[in-house]
Protein backbone atom coordinates (compact mmCIF):
# COMPACT_ATOMS: atom_id res chain seq x y z
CA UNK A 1 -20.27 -4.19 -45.43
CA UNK A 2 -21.04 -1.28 -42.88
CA UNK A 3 -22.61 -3.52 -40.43
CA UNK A 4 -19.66 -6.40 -40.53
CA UNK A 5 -17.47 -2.98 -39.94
CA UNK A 6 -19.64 -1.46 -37.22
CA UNK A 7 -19.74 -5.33 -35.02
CA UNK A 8 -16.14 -5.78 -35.92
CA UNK A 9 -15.24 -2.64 -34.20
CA UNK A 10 -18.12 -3.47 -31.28
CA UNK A 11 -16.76 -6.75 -31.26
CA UNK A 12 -12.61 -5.58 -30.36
CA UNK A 13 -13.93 -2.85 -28.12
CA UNK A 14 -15.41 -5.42 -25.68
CA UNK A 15 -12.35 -7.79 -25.98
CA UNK A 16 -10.26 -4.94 -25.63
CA UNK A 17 -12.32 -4.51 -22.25
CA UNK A 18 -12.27 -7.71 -21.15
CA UNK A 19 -9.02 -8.01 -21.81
CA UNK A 20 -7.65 -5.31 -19.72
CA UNK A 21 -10.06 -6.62 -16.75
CA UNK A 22 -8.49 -9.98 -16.96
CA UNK A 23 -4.68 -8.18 -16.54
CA UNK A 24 -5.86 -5.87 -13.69
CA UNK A 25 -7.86 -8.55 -11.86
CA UNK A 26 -4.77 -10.67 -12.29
CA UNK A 27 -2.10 -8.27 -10.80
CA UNK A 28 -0.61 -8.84 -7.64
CA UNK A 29 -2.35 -7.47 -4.64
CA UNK A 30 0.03 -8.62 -2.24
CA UNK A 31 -0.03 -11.28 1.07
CA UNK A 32 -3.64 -10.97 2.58
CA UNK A 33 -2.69 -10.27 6.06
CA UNK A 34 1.09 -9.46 6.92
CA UNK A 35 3.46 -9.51 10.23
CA UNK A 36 4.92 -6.00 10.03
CA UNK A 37 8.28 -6.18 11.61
CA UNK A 38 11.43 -4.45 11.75
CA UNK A 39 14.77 -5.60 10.53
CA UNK A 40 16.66 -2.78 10.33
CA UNK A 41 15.56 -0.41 13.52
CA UNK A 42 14.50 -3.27 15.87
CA UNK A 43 13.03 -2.16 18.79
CA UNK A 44 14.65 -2.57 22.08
CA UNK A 45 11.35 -4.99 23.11
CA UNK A 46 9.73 -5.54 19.70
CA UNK A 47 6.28 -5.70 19.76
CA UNK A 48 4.95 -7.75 16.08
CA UNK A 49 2.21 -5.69 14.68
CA UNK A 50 -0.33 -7.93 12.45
CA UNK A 51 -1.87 -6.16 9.90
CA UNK A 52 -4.96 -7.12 7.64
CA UNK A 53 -4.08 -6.11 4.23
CA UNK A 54 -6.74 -7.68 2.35
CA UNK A 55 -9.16 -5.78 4.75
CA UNK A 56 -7.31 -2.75 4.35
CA UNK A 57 -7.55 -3.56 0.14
CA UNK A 58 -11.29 -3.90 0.33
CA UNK A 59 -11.84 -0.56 1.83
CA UNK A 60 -9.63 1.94 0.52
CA UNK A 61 -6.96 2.40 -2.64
CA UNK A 62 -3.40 1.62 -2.71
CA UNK A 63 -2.43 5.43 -2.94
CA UNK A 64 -3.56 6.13 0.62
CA UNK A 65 -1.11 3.73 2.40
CA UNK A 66 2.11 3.15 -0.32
CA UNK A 67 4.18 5.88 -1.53
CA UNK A 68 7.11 6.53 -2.94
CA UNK A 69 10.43 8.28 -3.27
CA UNK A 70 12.64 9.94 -6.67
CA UNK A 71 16.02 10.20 -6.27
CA UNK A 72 16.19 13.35 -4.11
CA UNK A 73 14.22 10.91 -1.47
CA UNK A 74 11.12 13.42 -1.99
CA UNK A 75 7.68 11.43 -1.23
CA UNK A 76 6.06 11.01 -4.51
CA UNK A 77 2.44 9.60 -5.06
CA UNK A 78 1.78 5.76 -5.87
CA UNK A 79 0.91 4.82 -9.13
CA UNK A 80 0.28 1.70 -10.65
CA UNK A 81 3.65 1.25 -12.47
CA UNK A 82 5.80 1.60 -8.41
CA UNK A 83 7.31 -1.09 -7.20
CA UNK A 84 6.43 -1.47 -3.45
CA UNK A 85 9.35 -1.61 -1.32
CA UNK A 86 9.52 -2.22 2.04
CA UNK A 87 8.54 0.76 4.26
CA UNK A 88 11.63 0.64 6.11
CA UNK A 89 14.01 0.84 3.46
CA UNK A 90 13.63 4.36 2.99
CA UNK A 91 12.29 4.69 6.89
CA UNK A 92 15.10 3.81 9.07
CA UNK A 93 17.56 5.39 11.45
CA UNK A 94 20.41 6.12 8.61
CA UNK A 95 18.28 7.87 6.22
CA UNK A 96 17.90 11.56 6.96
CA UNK A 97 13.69 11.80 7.55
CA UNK A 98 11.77 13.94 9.45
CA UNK A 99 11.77 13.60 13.38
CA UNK A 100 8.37 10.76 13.77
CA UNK A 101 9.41 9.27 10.44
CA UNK A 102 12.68 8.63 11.22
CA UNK A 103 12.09 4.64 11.56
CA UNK A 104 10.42 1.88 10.29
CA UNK A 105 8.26 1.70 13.68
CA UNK A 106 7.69 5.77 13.95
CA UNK A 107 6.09 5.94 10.47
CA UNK A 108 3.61 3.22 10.43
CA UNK A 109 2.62 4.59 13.64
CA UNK A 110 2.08 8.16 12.53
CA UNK A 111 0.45 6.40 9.40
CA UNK A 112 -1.35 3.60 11.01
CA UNK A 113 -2.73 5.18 14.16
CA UNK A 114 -3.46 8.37 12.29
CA UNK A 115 -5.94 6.92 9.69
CA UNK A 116 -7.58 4.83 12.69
CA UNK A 117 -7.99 8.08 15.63
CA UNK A 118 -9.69 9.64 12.17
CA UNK A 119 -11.87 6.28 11.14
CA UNK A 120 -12.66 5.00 14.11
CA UNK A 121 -10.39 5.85 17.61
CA UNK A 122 -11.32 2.49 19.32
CA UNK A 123 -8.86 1.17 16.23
CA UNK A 124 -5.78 3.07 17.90
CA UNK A 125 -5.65 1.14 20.67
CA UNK A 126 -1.86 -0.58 20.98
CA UNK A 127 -3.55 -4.12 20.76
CA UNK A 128 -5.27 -3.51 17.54
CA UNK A 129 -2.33 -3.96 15.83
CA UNK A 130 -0.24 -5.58 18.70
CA UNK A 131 -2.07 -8.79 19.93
């Protein structure tokens, strides 16, 4: 009886496992590359920026890029459970940010070309991002 116990309990422990594998393997990662555009702030000559998410995915965790805000508008740090919005709908010209965040353009280029002068400063370069 203590051994049918004991593989019973083995047995749910790996399914358990398995299980929760399956649902995080399964969860939305998102569109593997993007076209990061504007449609709020548009730029007097807009310049498309292309960006490799799946790249981006493989190499570092979600937390680095995607934030969030609570309902003062303070940044908070991403957890599973956030719902991604769209950068620009807290970064834009009518929402009262921080001079270089200000806009949809001004923060993924404080966040963008940031991360790449510190990874590798050939990856700043306008037409990285801007082909």
């Amino acid at each position: 009886m203590k051994k049918q116990l004991i593989y019973g309990v083995v047995l749910a422990c790996c399914c358990a496992i398995g299980y929760i594998s399956l649902a995080s393997a399964t969860a939305d990662p998102g569109p593997d590359e993007m076209i990061l555009e504007s449609t709020i702030d548009p730029a007097k000559t807009p310049r498309t920026a292309f960006f490799t998410h799946g790249a981006h995915q493989a190499r570092m965790e979600c937390g680095v890029c995607h934030h969030g805000a609570d309902a003062d508008g303070n940044r908070i740090d991403y957890t599973e459970e956030l719902d991604i919005a769209r950068c620009e709908s807290c970064h834009n010209s009518s929402a009262d940010m921080p001079q270089g965040l200000g806009t949809f353009k001004d923060a993924a280029h404080a966040q963008c070309i940031g991360c790449h002068r510190e990874t590798d400063p050939a990856l700043a370069r306008c037409n990285v991002c801007h082909k």
